[in-house]
C-alpha atoms as a PDB file:
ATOM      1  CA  UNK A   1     124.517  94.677 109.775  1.00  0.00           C
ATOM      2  CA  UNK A   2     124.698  92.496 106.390  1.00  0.00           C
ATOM      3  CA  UNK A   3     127.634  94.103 104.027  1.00  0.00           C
ATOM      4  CA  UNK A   4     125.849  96.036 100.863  1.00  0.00           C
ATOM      5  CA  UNK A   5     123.265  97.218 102.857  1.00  0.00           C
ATOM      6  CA  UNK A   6     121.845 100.266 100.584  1.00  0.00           C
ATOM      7  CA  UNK A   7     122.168 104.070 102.143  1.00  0.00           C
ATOM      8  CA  UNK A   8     118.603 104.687 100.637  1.00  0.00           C
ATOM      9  CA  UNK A   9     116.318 102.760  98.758  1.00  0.00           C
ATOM     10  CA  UNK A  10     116.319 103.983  94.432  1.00  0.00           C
ATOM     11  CA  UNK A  11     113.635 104.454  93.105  1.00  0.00           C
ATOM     12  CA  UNK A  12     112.274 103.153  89.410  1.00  0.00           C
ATOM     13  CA  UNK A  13     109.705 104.199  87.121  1.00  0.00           C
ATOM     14  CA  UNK A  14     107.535 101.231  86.393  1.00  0.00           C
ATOM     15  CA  UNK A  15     108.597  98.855  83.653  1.00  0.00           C
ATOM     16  CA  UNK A  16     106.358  98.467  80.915  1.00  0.00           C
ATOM     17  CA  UNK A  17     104.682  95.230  81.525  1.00  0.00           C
ATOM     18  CA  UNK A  18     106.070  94.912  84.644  1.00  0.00           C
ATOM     19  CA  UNK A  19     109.289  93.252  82.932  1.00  0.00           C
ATOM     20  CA  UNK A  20     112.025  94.200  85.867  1.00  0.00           C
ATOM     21  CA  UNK A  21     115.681  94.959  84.512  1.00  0.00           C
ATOM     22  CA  UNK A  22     119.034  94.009  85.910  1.00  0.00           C
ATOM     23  CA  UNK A  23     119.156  96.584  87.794  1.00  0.00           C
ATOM     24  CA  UNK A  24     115.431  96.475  89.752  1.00  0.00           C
ATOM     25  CA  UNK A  25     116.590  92.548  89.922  1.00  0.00           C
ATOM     26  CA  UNK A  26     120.195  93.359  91.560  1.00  0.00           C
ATOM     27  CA  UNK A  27     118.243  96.512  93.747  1.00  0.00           C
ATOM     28  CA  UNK A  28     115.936  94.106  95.132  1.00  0.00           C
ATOM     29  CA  UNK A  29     118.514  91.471  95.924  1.00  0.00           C
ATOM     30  CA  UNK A  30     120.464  93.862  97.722  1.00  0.00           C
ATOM     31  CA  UNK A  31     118.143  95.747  99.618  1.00  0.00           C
ATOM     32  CA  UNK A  32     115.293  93.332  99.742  1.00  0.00           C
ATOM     33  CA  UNK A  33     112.429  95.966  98.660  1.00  0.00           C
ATOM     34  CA  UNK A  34     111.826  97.377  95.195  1.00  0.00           C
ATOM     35  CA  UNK A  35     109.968 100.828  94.469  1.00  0.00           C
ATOM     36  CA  UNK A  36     108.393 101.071  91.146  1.00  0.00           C
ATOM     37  CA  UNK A  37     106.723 104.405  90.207  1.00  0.00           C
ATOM     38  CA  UNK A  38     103.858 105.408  88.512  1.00  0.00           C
ATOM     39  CA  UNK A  39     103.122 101.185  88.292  1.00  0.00           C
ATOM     40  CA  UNK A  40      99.327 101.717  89.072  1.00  0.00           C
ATOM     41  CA  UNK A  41      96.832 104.504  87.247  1.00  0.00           C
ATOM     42  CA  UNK A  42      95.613 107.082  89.725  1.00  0.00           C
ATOM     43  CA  UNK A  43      92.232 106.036  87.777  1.00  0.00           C
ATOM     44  CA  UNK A  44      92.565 102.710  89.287  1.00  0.00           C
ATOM     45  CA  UNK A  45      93.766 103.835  92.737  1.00  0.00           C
ATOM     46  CA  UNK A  46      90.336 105.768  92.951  1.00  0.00           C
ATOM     47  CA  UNK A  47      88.165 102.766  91.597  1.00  0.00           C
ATOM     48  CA  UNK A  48      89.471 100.873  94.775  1.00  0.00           C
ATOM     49  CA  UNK A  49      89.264 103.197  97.244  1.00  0.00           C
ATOM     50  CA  UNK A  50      85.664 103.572  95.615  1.00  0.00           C
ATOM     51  CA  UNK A  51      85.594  99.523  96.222  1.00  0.00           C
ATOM     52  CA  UNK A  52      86.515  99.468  99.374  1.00  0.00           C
ATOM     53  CA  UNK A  53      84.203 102.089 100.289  1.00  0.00           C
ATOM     54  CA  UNK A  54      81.221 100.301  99.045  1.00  0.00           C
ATOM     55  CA  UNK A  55      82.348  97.175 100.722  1.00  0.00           C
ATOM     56  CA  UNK A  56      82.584  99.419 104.065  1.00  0.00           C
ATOM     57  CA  UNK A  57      79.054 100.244 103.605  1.00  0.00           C
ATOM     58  CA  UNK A  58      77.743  97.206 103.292  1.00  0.00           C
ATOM     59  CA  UNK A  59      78.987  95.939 106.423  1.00  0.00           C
ATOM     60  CA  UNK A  60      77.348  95.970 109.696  1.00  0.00           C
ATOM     61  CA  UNK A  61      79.795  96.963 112.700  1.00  0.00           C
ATOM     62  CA  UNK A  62      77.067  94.863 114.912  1.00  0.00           C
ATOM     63  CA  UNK A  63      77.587  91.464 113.483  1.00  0.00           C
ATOM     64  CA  UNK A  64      81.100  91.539 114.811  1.00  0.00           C
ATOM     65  CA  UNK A  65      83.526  93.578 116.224  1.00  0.00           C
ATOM     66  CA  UNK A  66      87.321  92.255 115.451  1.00  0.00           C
ATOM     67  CA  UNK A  67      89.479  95.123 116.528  1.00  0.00           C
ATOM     68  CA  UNK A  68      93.223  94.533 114.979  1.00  0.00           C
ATOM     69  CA  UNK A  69      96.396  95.393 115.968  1.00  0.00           C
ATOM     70  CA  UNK A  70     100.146  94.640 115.469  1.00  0.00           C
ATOM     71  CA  UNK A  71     101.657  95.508 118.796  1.00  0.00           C
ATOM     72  CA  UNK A  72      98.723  93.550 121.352  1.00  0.00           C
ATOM     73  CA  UNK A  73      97.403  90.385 118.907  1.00  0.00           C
ATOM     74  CA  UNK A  74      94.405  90.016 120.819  1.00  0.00           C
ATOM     75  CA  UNK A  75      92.863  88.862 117.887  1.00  0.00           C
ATOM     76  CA  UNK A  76      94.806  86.020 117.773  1.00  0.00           C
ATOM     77  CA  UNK A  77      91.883  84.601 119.740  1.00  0.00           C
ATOM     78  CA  UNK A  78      89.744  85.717 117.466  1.00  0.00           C
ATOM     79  CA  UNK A  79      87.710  83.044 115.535  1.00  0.00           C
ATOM     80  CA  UNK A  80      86.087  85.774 113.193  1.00  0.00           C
ATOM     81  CA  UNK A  81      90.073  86.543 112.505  1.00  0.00           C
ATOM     82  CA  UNK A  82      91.349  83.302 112.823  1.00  0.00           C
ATOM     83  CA  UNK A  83      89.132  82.124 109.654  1.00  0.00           C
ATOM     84  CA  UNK A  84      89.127  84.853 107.795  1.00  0.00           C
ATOM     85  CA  UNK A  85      92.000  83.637 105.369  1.00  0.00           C
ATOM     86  CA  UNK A  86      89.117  82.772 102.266  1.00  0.00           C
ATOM     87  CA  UNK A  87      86.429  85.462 103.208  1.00  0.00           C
ATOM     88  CA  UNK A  88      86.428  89.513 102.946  1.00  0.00           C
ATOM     89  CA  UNK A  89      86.074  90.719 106.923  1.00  0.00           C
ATOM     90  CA  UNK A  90      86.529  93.838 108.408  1.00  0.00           C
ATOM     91  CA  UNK A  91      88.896  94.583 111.327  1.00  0.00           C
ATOM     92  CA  UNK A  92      88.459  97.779 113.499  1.00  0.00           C
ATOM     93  CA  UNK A  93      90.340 100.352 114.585  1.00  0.00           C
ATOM     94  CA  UNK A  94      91.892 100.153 118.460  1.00  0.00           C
ATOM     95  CA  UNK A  95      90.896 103.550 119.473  1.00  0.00           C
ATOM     96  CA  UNK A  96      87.699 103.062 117.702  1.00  0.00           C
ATOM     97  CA  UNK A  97      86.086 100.916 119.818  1.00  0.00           C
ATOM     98  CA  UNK A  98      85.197 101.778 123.694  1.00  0.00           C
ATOM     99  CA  UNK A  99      85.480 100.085 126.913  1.00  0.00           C
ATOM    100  CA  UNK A 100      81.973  98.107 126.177  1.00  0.00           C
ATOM    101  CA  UNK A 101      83.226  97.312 122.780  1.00  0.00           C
ATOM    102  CA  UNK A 102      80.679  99.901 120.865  1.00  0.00           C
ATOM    103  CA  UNK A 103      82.158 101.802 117.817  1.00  0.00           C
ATOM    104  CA  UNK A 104      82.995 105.520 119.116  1.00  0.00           C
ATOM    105  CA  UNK A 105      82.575 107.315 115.465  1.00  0.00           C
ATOM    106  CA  UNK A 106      81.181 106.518 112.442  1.00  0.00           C
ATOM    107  CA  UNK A 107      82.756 103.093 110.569  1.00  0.00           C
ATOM    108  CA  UNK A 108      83.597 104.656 107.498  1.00  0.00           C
ATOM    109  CA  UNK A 109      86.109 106.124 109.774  1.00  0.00           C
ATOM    110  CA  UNK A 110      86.409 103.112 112.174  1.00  0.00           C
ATOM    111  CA  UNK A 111      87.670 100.380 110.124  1.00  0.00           C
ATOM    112  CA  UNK A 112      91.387  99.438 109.825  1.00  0.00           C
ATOM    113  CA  UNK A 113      91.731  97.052 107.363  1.00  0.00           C
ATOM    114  CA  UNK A 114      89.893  94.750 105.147  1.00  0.00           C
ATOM    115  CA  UNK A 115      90.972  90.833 104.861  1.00  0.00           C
ATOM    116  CA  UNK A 116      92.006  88.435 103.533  1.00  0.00           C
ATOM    117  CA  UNK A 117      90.878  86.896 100.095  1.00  0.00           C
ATOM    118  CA  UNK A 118      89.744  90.180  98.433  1.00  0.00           C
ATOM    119  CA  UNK A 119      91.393  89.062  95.221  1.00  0.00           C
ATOM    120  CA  UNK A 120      89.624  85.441  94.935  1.00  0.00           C
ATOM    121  CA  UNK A 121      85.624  87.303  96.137  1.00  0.00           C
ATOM    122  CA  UNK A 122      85.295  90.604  94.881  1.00  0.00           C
ATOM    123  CA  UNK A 123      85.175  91.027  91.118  1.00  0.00           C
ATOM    124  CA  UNK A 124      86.764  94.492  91.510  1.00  0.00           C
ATOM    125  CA  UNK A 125      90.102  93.454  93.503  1.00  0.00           C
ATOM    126  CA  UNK A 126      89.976  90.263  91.282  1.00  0.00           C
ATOM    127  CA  UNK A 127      90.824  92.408  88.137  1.00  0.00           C
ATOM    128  CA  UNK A 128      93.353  94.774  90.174  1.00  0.00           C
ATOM    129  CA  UNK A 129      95.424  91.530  91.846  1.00  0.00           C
ATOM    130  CA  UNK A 130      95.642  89.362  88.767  1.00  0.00           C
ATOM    131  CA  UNK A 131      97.205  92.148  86.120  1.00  0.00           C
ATOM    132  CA  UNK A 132      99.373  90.269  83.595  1.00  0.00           C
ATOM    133  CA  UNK A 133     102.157  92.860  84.596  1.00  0.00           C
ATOM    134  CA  UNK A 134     101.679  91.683  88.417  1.00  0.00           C
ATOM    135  CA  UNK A 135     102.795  87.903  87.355  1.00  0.00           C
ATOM    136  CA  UNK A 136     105.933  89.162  84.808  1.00  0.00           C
ATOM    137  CA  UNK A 137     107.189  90.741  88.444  1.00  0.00           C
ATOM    138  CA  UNK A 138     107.120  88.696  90.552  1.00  0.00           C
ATOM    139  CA  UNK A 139     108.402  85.527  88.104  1.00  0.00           C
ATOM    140  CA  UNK A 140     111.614  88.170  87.229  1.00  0.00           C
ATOM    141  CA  UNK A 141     112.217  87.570  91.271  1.00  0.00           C
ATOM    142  CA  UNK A 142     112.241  83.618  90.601  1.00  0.00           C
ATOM    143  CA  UNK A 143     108.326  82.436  91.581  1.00  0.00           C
ATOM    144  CA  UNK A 144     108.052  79.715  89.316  1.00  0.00           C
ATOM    145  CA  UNK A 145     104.741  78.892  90.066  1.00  0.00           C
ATOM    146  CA  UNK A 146     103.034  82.006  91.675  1.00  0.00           C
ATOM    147  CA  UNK A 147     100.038  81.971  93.906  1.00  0.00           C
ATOM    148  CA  UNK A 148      97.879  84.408  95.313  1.00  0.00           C
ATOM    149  CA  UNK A 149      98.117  83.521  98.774  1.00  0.00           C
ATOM    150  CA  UNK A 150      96.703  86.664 100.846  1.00  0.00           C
ATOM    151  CA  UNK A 151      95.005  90.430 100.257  1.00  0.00           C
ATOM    152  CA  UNK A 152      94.553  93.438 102.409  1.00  0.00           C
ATOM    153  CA  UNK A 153      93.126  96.655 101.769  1.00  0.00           C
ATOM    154  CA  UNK A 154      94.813  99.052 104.798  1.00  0.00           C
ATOM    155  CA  UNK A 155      92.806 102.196 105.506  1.00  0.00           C
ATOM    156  CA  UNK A 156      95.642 104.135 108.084  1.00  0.00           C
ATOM    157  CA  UNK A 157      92.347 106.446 108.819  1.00  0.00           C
ATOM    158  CA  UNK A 158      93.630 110.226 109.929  1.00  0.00           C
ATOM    159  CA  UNK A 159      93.827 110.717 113.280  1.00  0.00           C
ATOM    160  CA  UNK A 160      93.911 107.253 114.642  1.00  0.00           C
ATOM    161  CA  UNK A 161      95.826 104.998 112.063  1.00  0.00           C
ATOM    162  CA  UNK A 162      97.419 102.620 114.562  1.00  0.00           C
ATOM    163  CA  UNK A 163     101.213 101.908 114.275  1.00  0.00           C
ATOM    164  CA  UNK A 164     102.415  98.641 112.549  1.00  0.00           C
ATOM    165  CA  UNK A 165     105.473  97.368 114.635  1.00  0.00           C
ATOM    166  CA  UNK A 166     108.554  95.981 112.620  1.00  0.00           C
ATOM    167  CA  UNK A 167     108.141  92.748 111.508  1.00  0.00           C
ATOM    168  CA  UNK A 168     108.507  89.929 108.118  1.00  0.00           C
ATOM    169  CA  UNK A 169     106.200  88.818 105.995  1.00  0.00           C
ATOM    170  CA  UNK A 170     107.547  85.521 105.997  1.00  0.00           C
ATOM    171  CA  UNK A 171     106.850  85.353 109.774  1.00  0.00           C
ATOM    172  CA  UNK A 172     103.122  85.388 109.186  1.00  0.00           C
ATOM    173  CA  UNK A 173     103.181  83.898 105.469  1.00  0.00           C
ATOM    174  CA  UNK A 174     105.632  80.770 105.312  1.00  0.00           C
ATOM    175  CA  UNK A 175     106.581  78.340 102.840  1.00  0.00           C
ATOM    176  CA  UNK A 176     109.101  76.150 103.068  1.00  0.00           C
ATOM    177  CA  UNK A 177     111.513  77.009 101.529  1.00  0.00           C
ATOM    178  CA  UNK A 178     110.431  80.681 102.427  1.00  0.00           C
ATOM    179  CA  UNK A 179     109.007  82.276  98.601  1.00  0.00           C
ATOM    180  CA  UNK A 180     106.551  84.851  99.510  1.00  0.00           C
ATOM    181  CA  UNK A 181     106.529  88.487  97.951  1.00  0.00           C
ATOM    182  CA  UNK A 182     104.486  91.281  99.182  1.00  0.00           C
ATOM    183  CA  UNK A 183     102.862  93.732  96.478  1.00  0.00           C
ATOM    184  CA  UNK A 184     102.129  97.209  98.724  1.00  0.00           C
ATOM    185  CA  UNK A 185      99.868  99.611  96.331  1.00  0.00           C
ATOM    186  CA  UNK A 186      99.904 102.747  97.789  1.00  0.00           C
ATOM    187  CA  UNK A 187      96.092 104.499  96.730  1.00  0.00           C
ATOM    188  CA  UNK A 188      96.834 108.084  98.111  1.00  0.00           C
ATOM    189  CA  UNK A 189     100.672 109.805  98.403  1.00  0.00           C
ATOM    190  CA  UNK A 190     102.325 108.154 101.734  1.00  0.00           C
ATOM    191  CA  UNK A 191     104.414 110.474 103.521  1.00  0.00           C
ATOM    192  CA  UNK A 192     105.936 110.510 107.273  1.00  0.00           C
ATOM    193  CA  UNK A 193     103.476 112.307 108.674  1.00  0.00           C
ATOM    194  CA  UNK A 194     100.155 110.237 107.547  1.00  0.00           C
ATOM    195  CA  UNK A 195     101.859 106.605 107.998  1.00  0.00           C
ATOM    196  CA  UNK A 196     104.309 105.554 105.334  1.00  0.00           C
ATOM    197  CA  UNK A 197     105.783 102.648 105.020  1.00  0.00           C
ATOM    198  CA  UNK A 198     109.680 102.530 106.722  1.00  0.00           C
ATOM    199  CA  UNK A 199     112.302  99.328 106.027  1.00  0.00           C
ATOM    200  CA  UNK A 200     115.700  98.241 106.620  1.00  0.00           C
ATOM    201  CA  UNK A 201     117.676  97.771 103.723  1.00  0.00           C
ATOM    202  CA  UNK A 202     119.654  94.639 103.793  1.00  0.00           C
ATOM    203  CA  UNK A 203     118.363  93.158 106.573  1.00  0.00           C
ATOM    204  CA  UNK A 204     116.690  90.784 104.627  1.00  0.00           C
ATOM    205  CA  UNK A 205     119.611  88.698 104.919  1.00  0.00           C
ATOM    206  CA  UNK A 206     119.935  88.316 108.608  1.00  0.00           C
ATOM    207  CA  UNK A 207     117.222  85.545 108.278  1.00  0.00           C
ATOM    208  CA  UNK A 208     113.545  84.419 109.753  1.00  0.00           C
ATOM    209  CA  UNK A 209     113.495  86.162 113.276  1.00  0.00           C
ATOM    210  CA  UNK A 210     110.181  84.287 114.335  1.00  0.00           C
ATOM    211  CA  UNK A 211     106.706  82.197 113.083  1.00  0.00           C
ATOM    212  CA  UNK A 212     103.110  83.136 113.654  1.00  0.00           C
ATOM    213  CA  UNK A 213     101.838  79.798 113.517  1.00  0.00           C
ATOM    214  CA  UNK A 214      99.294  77.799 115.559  1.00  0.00           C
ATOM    215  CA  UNK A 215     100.649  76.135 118.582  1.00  0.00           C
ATOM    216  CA  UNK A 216      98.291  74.053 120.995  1.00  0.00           C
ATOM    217  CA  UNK A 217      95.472  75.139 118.852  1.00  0.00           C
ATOM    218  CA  UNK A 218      95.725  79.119 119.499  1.00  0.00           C
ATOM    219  CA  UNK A 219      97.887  81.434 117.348  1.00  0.00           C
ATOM    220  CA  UNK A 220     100.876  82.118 118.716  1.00  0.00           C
ATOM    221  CA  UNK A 221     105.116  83.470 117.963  1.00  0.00           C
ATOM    222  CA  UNK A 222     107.646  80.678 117.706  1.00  0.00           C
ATOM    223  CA  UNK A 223     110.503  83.270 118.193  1.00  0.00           C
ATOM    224  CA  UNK A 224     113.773  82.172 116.594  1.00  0.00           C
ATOM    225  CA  UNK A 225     115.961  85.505 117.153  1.00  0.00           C
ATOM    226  CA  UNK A 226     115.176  88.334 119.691  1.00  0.00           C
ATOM    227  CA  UNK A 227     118.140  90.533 119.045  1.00  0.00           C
ATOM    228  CA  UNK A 228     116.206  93.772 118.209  1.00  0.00           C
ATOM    229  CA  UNK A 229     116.184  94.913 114.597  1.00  0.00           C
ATOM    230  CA  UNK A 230     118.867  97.821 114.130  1.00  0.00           C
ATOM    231  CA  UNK A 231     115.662 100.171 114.082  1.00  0.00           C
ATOM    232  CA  UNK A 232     118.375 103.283 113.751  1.00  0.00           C
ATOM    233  CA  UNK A 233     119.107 102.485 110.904  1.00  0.00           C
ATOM    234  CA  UNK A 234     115.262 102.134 109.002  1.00  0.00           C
ATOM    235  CA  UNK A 235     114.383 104.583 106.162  1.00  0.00           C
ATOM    236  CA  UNK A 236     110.867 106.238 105.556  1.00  0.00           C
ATOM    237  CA  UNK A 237     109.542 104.778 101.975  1.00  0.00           C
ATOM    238  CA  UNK A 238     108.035 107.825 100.857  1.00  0.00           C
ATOM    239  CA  UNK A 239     105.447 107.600  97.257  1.00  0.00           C
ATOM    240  CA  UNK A 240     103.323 109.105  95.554  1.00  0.00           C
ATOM    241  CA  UNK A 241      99.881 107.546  94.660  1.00  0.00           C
ATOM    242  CA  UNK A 242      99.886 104.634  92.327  1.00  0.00           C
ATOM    243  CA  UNK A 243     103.530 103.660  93.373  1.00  0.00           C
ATOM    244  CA  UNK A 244     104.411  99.573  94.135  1.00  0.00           C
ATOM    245  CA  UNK A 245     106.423  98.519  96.825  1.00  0.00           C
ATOM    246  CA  UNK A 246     107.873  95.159  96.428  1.00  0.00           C
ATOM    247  CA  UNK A 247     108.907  93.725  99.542  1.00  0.00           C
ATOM    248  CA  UNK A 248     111.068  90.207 100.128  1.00  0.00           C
ATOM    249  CA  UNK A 249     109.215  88.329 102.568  1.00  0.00           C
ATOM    250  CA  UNK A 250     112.206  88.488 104.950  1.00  0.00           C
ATOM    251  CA  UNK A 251     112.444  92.449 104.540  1.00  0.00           C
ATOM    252  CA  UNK A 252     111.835  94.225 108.086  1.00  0.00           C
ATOM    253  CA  UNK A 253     109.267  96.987 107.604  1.00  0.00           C
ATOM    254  CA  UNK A 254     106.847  98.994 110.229  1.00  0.00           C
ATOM    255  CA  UNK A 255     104.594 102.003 109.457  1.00  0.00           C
ATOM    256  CA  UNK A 256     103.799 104.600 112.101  1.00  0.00           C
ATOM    257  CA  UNK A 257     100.662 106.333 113.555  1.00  0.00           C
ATOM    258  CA  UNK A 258      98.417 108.339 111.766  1.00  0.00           C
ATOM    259  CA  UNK A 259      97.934 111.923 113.449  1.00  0.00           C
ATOM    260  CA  UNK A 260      97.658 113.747 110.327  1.00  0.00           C
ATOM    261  CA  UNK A 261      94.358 115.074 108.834  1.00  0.00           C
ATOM    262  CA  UNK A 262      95.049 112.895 105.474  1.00  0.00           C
ATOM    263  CA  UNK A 263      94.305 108.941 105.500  1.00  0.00           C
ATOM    264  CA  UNK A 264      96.580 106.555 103.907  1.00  0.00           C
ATOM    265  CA  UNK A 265      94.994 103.856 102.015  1.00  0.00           C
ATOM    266  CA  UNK A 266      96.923 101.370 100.308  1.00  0.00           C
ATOM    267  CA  UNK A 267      96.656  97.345  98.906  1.00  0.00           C
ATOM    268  CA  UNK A 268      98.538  94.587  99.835  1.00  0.00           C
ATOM    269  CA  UNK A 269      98.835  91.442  97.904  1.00  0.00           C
ATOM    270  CA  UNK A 270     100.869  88.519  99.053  1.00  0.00           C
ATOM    271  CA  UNK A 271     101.888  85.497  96.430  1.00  0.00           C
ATOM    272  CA  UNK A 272     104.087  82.335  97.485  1.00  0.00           C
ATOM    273  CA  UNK A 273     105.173  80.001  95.470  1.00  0.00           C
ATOM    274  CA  UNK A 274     103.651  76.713  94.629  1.00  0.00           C
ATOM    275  CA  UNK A 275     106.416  74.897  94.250  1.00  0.00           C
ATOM    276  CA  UNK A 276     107.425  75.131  97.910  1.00  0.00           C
ATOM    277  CA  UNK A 277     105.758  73.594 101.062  1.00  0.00           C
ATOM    278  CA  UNK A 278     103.283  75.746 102.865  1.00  0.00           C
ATOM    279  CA  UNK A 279     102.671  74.268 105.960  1.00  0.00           C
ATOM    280  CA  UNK A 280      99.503  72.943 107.754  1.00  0.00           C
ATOM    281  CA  UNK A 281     100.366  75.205 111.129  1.00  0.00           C
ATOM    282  CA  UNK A 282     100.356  78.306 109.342  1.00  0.00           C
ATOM    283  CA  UNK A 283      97.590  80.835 110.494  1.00  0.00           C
ATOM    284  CA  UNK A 284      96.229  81.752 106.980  1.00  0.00           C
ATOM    285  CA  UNK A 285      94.028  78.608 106.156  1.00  0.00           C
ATOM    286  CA  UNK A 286      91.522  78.014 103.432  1.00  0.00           C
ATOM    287  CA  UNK A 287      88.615  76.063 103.212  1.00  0.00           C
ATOM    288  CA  UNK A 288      89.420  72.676 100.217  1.00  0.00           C
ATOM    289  CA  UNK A 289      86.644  74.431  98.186  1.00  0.00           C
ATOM    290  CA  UNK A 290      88.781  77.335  97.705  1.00  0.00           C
ATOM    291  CA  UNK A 291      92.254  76.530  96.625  1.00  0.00           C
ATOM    292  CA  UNK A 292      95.085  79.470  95.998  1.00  0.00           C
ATOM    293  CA  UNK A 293      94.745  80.228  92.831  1.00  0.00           C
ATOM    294  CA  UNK A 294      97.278  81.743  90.444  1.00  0.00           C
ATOM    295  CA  UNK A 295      97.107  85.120  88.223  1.00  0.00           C
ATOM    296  CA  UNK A 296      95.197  83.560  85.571  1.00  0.00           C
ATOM    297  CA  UNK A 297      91.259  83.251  87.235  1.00  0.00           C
ATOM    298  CA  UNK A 298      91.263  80.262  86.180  1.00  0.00           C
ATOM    299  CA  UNK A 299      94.204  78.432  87.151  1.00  0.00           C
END
């Protein structure tokens, strides 16, 4: 295990502005995650859970039925998945969805997650991703030239919120030389037993363990490193409501399953940096009318 790796992760109450100090700036380079408290209004927690409901509303379950999920990838033969990197699609529950492929409850409570360019289409998670505060972070963490790369909104319904396995960022999201930052909103209190987030501390410096990239035109892992993450050693990443993670794009984290009664909504936002390479074979493409864009809509 990398030397300095942090017992348990601080926490910080939000910076005003979102101007990090030394020590958010030395707690992230140690451990490779920051917590920031109290970063988001509850107000605006609620109007995008409110969003996302909406959005869930509008969408028809019969069009298409993606069903998502971190330990299988089946949908990485999934064209409705595949190109879904500068559109707003909806990705199902596993144990949602039968044996004929027919939704088993109702979709409010069927979807999993919401992808992937939420910030650049909806006028709602526009305003929420592109807060001047956002930018003043994630330059303090040496982006020189930030882009908004990739958004989620993650549902973790009660009862059947799959697990997300341990894994990077960086594995999915890769620039050369690797720049991406993850921005994890949590919208409702995460706790152990409804789903929260859990990392390693430190292991961010053991390096890039594997690629998601396409390979022979299908999505598939170019695995640098299978010695198994020192999972023992993890530690839940328990907030309240309106709390930011920030997580270096080489940071191991997982979530578990849902049993609880409660869901666990939260927002993801991932920004690279334009000054570094981000290669053709990645999985996340857009289409040449939609370049990233940065945290000013118009740039």
């Amino acid at each position: 295990m990398p030397p300095g790796r942090a017992a348990e992760v601080p926490r910080f109450q939000a910076p005003t502005g979102g101007i990090l100090d030394a020590a958010m700036r030395q707690a992230f380079d140690r451990d490779g995650v920051l917590v920031l408290e109290d970063f988001t209004p509850k107000d605006d927690c609620a109007a995008l859970m409110d969003r996302a409901r909406a959005l869930v509303d509008g969408f028809d379950p019969a069009e298409v039925q993606s069903v998502f999920s971190s330990r299988t990838h089946a949908h990485s033969a999934d064209e409705y998945f595949e190109t879904s990197g500068d559109k707003i699609r909806f990705f199902l529950k596993e144990e949602a969805v039968d044996a004929q492929g027919r939704l088993n409850r109702d979709k409010t409570v069927a979807v999993n997650k919401i992808g992937h360019a939420l910030h650049d289409l909806d006028p709602v998670f526009e305003a929420f991703s592109r807060r001047p505060a956002l930018e003043q972070v994630v330059r303090a963490l040496g982006m020189a030239q930030p882009l908004l790369l990739q958004s989620m909104y993650i549902f973790k319904q009660p009862g059947i919120g799959g697990e997300v396995v341990c894994h990077q960022d960086s594995t999915f999201l890769y620039t050369d030389p690797p720049s991406v930052v993850g921005l994890w909103f949590a919208l409702e209190d995460a706790t152990v037993e409804n789903g929260c987030l859990w990392g390693l501390p430190g292991q961010h410096r053991a390096g890039l363990k594997s690629r998601y990239r396409r390979i022979d035109g299908g999505l598939a892992f170019e695995v640098y490193d299978r010695t198994p993450w020192p999972e023992e050693a993890r530690v839940p990443l328990e907030v309240a409501a309106g709390t930011l993670i920030v997580l270096h794009g080489q940071f191991p984290h997982l979530s578990g399953v849902n049993r609880s009664p409660r869901s666990r909504h939260a927002y993801t936002l991932h920004v690279i940096d334009g000054a570094a390479r981000y290669p053709a074979d990645n999985w996340l493409v857009r289409d040449r009318d939609m370049p990233l864009r940065g945290f000013s809509a118009n740039v």
